[in-house]
PDB file of N, CA and C in Angstrom:
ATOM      1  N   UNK A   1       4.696 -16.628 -10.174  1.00  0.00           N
ATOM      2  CA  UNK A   1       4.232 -17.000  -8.848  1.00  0.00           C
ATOM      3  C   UNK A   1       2.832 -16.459  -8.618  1.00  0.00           C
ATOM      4  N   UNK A   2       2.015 -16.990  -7.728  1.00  0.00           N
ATOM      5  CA  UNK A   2       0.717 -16.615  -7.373  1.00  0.00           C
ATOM      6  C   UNK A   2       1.084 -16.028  -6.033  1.00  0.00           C
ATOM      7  N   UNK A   3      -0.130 -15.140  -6.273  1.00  0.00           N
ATOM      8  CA  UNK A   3      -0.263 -13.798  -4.978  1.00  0.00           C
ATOM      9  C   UNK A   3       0.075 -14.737  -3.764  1.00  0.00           C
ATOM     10  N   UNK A   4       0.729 -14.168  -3.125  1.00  0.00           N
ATOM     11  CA  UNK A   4       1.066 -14.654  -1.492  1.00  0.00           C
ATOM     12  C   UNK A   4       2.563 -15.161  -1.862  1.00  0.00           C
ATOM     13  N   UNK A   5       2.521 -15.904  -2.320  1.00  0.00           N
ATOM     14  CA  UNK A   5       4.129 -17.080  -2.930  1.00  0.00           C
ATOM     15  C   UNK A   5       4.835 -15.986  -2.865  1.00  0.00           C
ATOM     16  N   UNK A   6       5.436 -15.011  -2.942  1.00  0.00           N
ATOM     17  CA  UNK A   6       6.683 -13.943  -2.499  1.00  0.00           C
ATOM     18  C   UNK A   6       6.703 -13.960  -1.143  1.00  0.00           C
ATOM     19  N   UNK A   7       5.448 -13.824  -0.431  1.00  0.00           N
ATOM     20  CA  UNK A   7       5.734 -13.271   0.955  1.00  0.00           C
ATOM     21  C   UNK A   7       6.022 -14.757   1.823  1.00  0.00           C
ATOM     22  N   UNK A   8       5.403 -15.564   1.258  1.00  0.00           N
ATOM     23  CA  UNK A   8       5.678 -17.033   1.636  1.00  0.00           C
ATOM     24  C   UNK A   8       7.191 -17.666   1.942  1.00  0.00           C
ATOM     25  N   UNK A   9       7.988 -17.193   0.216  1.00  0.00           N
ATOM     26  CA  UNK A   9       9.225 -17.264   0.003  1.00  0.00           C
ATOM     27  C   UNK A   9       9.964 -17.118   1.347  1.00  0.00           C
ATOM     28  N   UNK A  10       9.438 -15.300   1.556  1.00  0.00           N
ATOM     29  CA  UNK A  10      10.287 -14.518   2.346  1.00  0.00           C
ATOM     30  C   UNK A  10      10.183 -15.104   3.564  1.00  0.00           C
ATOM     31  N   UNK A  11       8.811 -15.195   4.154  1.00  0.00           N
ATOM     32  CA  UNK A  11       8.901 -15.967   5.632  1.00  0.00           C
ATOM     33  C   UNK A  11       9.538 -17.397   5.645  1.00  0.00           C
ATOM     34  N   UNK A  12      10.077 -18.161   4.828  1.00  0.00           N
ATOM     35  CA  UNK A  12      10.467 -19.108   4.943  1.00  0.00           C
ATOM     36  C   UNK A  12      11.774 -19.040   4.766  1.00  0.00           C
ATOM     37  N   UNK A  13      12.452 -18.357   3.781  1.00  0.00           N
ATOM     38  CA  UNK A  13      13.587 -17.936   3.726  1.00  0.00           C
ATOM     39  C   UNK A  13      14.096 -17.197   5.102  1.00  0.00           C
ATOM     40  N   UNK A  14      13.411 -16.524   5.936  1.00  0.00           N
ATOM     41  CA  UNK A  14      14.099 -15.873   6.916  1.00  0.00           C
ATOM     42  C   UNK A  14      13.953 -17.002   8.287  1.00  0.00           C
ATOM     43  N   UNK A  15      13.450 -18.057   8.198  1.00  0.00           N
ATOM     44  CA  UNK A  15      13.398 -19.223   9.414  1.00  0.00           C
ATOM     45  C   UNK A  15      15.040 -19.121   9.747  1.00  0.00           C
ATOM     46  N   UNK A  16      15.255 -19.085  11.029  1.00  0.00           N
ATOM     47  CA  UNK A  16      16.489 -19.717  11.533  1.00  0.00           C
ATOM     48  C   UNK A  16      16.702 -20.961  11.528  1.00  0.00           C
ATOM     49  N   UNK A  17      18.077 -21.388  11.301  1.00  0.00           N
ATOM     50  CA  UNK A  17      18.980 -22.667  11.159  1.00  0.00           C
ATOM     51  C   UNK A  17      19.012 -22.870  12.782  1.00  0.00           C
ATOM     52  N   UNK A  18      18.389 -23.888  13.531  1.00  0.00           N
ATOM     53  CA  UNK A  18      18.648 -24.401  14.572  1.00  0.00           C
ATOM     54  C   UNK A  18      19.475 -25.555  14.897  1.00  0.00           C
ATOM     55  N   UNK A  19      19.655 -26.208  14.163  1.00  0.00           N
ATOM     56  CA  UNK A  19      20.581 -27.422  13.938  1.00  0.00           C
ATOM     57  C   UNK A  19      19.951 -28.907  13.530  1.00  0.00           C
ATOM     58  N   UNK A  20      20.742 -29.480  13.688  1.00  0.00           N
ATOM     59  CA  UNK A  20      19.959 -31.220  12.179  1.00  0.00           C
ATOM     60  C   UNK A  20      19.276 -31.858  13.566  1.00  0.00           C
ATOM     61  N   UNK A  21      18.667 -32.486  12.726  1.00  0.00           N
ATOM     62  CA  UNK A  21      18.000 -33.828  13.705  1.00  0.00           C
ATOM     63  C   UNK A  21      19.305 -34.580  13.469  1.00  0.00           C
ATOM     64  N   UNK A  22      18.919 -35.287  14.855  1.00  0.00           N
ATOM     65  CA  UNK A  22      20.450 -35.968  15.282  1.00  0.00           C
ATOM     66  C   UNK A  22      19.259 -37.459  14.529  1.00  0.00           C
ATOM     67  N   UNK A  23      18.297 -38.175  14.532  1.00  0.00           N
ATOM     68  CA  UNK A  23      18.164 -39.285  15.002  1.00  0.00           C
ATOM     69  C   UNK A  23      18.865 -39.801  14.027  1.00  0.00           C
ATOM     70  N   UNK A  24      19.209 -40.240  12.521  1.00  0.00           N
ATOM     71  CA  UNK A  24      20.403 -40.733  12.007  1.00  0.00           C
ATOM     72  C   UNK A  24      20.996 -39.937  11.083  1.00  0.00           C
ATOM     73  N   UNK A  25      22.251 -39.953  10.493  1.00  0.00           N
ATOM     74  CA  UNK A  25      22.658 -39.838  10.053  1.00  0.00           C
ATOM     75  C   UNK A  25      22.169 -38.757   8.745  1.00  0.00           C
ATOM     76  N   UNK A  26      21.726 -39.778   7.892  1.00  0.00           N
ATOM     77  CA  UNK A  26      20.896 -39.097   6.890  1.00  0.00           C
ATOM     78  C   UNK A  26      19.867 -38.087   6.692  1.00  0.00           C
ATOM     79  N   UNK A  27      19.207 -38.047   8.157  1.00  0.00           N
ATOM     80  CA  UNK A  27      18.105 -37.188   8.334  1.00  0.00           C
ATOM     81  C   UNK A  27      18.071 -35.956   7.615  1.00  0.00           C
ATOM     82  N   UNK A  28      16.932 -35.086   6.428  1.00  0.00           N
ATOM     83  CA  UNK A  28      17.035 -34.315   5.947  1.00  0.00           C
ATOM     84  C   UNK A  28      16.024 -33.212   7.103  1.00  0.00           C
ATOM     85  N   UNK A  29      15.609 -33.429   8.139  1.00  0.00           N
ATOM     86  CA  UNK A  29      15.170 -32.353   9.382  1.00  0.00           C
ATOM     87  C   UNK A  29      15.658 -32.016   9.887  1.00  0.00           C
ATOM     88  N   UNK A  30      15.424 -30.494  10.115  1.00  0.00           N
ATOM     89  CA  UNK A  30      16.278 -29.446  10.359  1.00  0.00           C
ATOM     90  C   UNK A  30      15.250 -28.683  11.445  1.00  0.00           C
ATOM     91  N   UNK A  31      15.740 -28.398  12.725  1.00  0.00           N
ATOM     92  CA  UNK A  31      14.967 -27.448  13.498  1.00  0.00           C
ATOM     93  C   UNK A  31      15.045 -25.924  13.113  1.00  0.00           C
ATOM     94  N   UNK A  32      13.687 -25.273  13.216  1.00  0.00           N
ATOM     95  CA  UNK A  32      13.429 -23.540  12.669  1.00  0.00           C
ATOM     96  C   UNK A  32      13.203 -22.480  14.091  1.00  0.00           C
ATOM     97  N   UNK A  33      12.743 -23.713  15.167  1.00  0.00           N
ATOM     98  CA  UNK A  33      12.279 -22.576  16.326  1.00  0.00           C
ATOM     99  C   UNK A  33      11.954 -24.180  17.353  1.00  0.00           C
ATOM    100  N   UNK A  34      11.413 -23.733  18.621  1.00  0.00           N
ATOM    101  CA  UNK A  34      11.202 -24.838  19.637  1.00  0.00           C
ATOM    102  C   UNK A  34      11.006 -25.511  19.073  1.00  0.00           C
ATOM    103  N   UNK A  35      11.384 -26.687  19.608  1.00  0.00           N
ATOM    104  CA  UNK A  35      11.201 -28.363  19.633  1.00  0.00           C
ATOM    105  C   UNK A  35      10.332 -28.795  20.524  1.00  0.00           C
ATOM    106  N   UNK A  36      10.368 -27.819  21.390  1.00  0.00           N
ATOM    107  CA  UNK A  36       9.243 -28.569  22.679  1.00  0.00           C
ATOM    108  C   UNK A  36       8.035 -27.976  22.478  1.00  0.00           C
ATOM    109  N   UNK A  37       7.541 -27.213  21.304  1.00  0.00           N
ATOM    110  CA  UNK A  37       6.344 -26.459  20.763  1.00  0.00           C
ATOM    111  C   UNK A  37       5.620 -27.152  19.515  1.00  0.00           C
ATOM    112  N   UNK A  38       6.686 -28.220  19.027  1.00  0.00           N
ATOM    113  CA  UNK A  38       6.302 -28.321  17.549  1.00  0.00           C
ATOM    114  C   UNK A  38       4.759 -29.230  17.754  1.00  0.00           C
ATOM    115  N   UNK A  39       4.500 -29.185  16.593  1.00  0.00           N
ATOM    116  CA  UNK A  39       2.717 -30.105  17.019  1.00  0.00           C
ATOM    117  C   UNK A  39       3.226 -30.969  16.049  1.00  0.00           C
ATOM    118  N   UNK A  40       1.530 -31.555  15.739  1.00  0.00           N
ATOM    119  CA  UNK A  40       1.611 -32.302  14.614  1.00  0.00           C
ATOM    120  C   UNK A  40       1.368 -32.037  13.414  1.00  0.00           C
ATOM    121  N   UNK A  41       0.991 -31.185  13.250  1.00  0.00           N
ATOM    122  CA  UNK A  41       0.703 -30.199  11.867  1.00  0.00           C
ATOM    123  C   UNK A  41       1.984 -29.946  11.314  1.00  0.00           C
ATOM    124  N   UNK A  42       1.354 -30.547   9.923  1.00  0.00           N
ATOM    125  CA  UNK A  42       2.916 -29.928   8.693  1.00  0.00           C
ATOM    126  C   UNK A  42       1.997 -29.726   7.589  1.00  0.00           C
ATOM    127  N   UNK A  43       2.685 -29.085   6.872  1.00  0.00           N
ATOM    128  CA  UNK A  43       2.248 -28.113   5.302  1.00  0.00           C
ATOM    129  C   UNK A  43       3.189 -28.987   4.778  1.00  0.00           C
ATOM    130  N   UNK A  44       3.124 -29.128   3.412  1.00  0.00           N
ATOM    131  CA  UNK A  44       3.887 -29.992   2.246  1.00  0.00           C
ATOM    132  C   UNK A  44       4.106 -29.391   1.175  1.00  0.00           C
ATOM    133  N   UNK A  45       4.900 -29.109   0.501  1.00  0.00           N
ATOM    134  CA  UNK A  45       5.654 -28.474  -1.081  1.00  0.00           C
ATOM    135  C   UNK A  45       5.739 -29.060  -1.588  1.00  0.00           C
ATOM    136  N   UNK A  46       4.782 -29.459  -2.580  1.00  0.00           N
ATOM    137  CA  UNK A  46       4.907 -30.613  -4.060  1.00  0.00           C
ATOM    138  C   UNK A  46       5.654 -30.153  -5.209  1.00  0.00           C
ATOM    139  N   UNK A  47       5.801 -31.194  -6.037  1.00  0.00           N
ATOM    140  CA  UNK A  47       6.567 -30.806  -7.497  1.00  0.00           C
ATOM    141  C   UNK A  47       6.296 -31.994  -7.733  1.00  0.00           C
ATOM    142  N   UNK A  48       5.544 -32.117  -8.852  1.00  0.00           N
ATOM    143  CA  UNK A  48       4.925 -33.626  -9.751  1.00  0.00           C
ATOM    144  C   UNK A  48       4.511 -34.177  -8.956  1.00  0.00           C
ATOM    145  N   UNK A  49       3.632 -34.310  -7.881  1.00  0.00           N
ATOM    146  CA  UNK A  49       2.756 -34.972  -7.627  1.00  0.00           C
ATOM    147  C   UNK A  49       3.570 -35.921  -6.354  1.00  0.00           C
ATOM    148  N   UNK A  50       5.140 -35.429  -5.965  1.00  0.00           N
ATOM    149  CA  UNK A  50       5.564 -35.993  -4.651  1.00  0.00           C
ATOM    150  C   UNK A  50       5.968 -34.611  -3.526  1.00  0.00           C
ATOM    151  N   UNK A  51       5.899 -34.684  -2.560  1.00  0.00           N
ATOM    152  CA  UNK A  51       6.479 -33.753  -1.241  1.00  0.00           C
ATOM    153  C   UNK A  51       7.165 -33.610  -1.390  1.00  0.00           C
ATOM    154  N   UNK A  52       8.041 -32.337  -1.392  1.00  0.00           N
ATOM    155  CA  UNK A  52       9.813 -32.065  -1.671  1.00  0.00           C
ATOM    156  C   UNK A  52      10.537 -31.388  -0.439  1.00  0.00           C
ATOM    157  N   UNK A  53       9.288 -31.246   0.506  1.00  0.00           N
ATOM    158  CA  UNK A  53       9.661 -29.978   1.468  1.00  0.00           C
ATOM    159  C   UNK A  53       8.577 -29.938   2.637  1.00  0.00           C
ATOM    160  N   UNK A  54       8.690 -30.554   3.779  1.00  0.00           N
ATOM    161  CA  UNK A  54       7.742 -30.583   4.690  1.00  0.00           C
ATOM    162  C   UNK A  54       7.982 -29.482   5.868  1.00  0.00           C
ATOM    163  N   UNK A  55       7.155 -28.703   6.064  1.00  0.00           N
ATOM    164  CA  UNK A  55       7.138 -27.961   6.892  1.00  0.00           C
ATOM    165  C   UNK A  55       6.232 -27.806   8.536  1.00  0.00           C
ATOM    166  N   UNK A  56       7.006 -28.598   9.643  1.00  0.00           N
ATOM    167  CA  UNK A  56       6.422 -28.904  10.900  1.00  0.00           C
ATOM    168  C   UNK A  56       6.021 -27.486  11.583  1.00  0.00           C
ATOM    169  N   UNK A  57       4.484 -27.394  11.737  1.00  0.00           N
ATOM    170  CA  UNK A  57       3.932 -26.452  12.565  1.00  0.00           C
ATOM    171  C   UNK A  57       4.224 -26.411  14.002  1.00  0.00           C
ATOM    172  N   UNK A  58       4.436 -25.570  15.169  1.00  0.00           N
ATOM    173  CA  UNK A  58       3.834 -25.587  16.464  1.00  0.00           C
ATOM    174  C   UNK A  58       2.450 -25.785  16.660  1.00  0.00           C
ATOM    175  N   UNK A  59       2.335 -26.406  18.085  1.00  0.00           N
ATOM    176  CA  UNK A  59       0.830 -26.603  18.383  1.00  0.00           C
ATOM    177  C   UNK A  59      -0.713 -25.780  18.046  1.00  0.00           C
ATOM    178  N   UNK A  60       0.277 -24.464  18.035  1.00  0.00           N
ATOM    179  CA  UNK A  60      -0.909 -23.102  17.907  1.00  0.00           C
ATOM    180  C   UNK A  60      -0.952 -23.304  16.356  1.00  0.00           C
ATOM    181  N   UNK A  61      -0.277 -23.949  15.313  1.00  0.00           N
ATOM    182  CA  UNK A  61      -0.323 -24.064  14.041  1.00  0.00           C
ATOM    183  C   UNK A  61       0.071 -22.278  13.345  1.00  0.00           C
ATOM    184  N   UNK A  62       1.022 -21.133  14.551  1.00  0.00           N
ATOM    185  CA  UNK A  62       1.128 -19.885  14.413  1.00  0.00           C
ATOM    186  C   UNK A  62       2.743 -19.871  13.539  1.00  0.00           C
ATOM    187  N   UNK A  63       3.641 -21.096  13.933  1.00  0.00           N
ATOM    188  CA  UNK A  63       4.786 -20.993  13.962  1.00  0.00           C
ATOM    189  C   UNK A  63       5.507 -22.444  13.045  1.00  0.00           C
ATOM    190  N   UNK A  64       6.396 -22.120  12.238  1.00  0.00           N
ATOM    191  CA  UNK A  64       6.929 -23.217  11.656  1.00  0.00           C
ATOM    192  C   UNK A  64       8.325 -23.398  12.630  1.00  0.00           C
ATOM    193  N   UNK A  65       8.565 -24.216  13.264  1.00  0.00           N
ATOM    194  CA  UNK A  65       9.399 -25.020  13.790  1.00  0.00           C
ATOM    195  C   UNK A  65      10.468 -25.924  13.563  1.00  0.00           C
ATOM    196  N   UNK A  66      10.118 -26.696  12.297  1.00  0.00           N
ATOM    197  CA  UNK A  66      11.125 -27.690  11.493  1.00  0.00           C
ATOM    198  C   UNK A  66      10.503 -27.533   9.871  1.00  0.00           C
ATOM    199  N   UNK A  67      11.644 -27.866   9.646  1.00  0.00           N
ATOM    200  CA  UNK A  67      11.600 -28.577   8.308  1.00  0.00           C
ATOM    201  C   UNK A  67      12.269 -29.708   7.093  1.00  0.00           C
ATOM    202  N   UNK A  68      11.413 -30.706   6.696  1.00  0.00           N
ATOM    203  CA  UNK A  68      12.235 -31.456   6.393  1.00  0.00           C
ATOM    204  C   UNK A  68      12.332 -31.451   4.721  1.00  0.00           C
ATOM    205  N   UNK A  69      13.633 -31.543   4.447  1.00  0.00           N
ATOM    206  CA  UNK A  69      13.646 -31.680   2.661  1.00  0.00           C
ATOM    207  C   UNK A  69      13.871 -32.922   2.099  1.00  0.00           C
ATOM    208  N   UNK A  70      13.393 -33.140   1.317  1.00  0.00           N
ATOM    209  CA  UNK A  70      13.480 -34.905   0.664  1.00  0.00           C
ATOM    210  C   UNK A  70      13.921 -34.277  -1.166  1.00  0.00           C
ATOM    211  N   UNK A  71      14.078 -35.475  -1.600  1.00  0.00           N
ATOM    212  CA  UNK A  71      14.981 -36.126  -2.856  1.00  0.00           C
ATOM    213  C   UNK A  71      15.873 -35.006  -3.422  1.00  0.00           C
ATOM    214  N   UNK A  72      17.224 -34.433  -2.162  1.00  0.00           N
ATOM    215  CA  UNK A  72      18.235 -34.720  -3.042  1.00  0.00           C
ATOM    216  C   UNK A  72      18.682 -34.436  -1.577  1.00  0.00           C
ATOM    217  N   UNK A  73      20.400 -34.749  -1.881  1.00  0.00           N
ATOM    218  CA  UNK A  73      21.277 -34.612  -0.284  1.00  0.00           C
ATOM    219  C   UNK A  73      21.400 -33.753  -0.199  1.00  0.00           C
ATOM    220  N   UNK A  74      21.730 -33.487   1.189  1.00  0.00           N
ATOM    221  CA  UNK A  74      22.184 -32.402   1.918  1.00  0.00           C
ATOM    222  C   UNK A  74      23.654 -32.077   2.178  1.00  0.00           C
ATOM    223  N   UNK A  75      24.273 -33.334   2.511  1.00  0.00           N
ATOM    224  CA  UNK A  75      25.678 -33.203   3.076  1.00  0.00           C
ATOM    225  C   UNK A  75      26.279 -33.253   1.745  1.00  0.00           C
TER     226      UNK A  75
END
């Protein structure tokens, strides 16, 4: 891992489970903190050259809020 990527891990690993996005079914977004804070800012986690892991900022861009995981299931 490169310098920072541990502490990265850790702050992301310690996000709280707020509960799924309801809008369908399948949805792989998951709330971390307010919903009524989140902005439009997200950070992205690649592996080969696709997003595996989107991470929704708050407005202040201080706070991760959601996150969504793509290609593989959840349930």
């Amino acid at each position: 891992m490169d310098l920072g990527e541990h502490a990265f891990v850790d702050a992301v690993s310690d996000l709280p489970f707020l509960g799924w996005c309801r809008c369908k079914p399948d949805c792989n977004y998951f709330q971390t903190g307010d919903a009524e804070a989140a902005g439009s800012a997200w950070i992205h986690i690649d592996d080969d050259d696709a997003p595996r892991v989107w991470l929704q900022l708050d407005r202040d861009c201080a706070a991760i809020v959601g996150m969504e995981i793509h290609d593989f299931e959840l349930s």
